[in-house]
Protein backbone atom coordinates (compact mmCIF):
# COMPACT_ATOMS: atom_id res chain seq x y z
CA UNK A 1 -2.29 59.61 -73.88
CA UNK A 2 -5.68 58.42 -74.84
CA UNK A 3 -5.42 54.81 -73.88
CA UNK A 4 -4.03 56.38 -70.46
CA UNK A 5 -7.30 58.31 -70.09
CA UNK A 6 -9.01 55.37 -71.16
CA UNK A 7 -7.60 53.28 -68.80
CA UNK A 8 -7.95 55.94 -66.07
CA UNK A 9 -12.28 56.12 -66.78
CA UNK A 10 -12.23 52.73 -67.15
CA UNK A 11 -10.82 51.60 -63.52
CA UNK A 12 -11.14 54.66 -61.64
CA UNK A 13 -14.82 55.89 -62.18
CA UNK A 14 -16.21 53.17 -64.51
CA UNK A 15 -17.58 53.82 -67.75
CA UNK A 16 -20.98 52.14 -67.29
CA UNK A 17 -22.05 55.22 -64.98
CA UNK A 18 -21.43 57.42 -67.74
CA UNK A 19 -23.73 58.77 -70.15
CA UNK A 20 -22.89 58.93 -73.83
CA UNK A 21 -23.44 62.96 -73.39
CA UNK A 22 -21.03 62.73 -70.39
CA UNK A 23 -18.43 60.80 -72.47
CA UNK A 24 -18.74 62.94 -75.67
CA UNK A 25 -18.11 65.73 -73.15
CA UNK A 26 -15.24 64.48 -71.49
CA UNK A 27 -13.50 63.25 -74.98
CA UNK A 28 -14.43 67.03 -76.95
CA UNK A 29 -12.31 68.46 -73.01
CA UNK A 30 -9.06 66.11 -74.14
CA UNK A 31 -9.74 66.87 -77.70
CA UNK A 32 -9.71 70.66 -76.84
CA UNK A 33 -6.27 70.38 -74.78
CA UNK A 34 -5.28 68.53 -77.79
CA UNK A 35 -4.67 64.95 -75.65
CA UNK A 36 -6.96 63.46 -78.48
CA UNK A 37 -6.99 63.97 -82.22
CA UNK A 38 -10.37 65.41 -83.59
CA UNK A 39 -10.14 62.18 -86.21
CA UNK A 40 -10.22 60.08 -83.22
CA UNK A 41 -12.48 61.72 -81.22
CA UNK A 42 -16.08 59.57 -82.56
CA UNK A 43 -14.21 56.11 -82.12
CA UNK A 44 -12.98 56.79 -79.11
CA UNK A 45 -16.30 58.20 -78.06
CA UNK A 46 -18.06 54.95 -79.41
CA UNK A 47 -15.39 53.02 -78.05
CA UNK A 48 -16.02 54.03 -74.52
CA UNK A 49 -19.70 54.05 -74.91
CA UNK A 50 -19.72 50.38 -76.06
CA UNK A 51 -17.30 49.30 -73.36
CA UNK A 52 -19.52 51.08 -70.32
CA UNK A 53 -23.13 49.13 -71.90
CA UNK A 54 -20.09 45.62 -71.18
CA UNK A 55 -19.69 46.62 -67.81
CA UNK A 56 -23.40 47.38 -67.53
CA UNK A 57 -23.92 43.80 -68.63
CA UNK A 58 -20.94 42.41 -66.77
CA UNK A 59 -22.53 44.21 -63.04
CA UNK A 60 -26.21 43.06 -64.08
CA UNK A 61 -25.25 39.44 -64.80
CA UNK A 62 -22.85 39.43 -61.41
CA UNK A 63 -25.50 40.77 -59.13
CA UNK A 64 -27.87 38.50 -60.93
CA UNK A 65 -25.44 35.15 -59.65
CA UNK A 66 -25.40 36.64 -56.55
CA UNK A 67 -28.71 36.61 -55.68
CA UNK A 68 -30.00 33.46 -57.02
CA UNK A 69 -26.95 31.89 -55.54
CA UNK A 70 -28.04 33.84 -51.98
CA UNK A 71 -31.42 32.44 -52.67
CA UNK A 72 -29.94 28.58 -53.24
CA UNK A 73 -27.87 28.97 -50.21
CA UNK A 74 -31.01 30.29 -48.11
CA UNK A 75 -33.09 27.78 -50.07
CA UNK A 76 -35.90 30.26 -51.06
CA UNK A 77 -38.18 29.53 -53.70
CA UNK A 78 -38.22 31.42 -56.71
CA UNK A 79 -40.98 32.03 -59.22
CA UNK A 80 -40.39 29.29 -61.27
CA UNK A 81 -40.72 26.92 -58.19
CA UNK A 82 -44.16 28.24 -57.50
CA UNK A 83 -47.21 26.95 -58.99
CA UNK A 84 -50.52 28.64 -59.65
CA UNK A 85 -53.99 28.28 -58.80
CA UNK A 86 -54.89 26.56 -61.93
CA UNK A 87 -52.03 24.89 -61.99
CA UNK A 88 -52.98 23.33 -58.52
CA UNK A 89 -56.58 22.51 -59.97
CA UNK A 90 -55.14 20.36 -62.25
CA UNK A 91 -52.82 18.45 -60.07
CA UNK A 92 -56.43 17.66 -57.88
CA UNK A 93 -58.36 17.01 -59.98
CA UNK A 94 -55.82 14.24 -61.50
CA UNK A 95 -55.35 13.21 -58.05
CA UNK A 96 -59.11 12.83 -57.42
CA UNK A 97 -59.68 11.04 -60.97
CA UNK A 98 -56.73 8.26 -59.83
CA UNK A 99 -58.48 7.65 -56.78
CA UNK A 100 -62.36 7.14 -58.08
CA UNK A 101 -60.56 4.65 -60.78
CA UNK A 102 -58.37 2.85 -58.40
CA UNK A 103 -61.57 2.54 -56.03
CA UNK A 104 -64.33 1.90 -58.85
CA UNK A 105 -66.36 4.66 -57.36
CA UNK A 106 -66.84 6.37 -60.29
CA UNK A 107 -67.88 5.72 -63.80
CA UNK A 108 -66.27 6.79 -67.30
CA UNK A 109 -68.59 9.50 -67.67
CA UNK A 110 -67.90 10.95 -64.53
CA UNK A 111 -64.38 10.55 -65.18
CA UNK A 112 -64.56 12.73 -68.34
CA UNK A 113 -67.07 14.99 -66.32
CA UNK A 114 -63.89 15.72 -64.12
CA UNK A 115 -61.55 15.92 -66.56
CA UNK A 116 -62.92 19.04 -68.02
C-alpha cells in the first residue's frame, strides 16, 4: 500500500512542493490508519523527502535549458557575453598601443606609459 501512496504523491501532487513537516504529516496519517508500519515510517519519510529535493533539481535544471535555449533561439546576450568597463579599457588601450607602434608615433616610454 505504501509504494501505491508513494506513487500516488509522487505523480499526482509532486513531492518537491512538499515540506518535510508536510510529508512527516501525511506518512504519521497512513501510519495511524495502519497503511504504513511505524518501523517504516522514518525511511519512508526520508525516502520521499530525498526524492521531492530530485524533482526540485530535475524542474530547476529543466527551466534552466529552457531559458538559455529561449535566449539562443532569440539570440540575446547573456552575462557572460557582456564585457565591463574595465574590461573595455583594456581592449583600447591595446588597440591604441598597436596603432602608435604600427605608425611610429609614439615612443617606448610612452608605450609603457599606456600600458599601465
Amino acid at each position: 500500500m505504501a509504494g501505491l501512496i508513494e506513487k500516488s504523491i509522487n505523480m499526482g501532487l509532486g513531492v518537491f512542493s512538499y515540506s518535510r513537516e508536510k510529508i512527516e504529516e501525511v506518512v504519521d496519517d497512513l501510519v495511524n490508519r495502519g497503511e504504513v508500519a511505524r518501523k517504516d515510517a522514518k525511511d519512508l519519510v526520508n525516502d520521499l523527502v530525498k526524492k521531492g529535493e530530485e524533482q526540485r533539481d530535475d524542474v530547476k535544471k529543466m527551466i534552466r535549458d529552457e531559458i538559455l535555449e529561449a535566449l539562443d533561439y532569440k539570440d540575446i546576450a547573456r552575462k557572460e557575453d557582456l564585457i565591463n568597463k574595465e574590461d573595455l579599457r583594456k581592449i583600447i588601450r591595446e588597440e591604441l598601443i598597436d596603432i602608435l607602434q604600427e605608425k611610429e608615433i609614439a615612443t617606448k616610454t610612452d608605450i609603457s606609459e599606456l600600458k599601465k
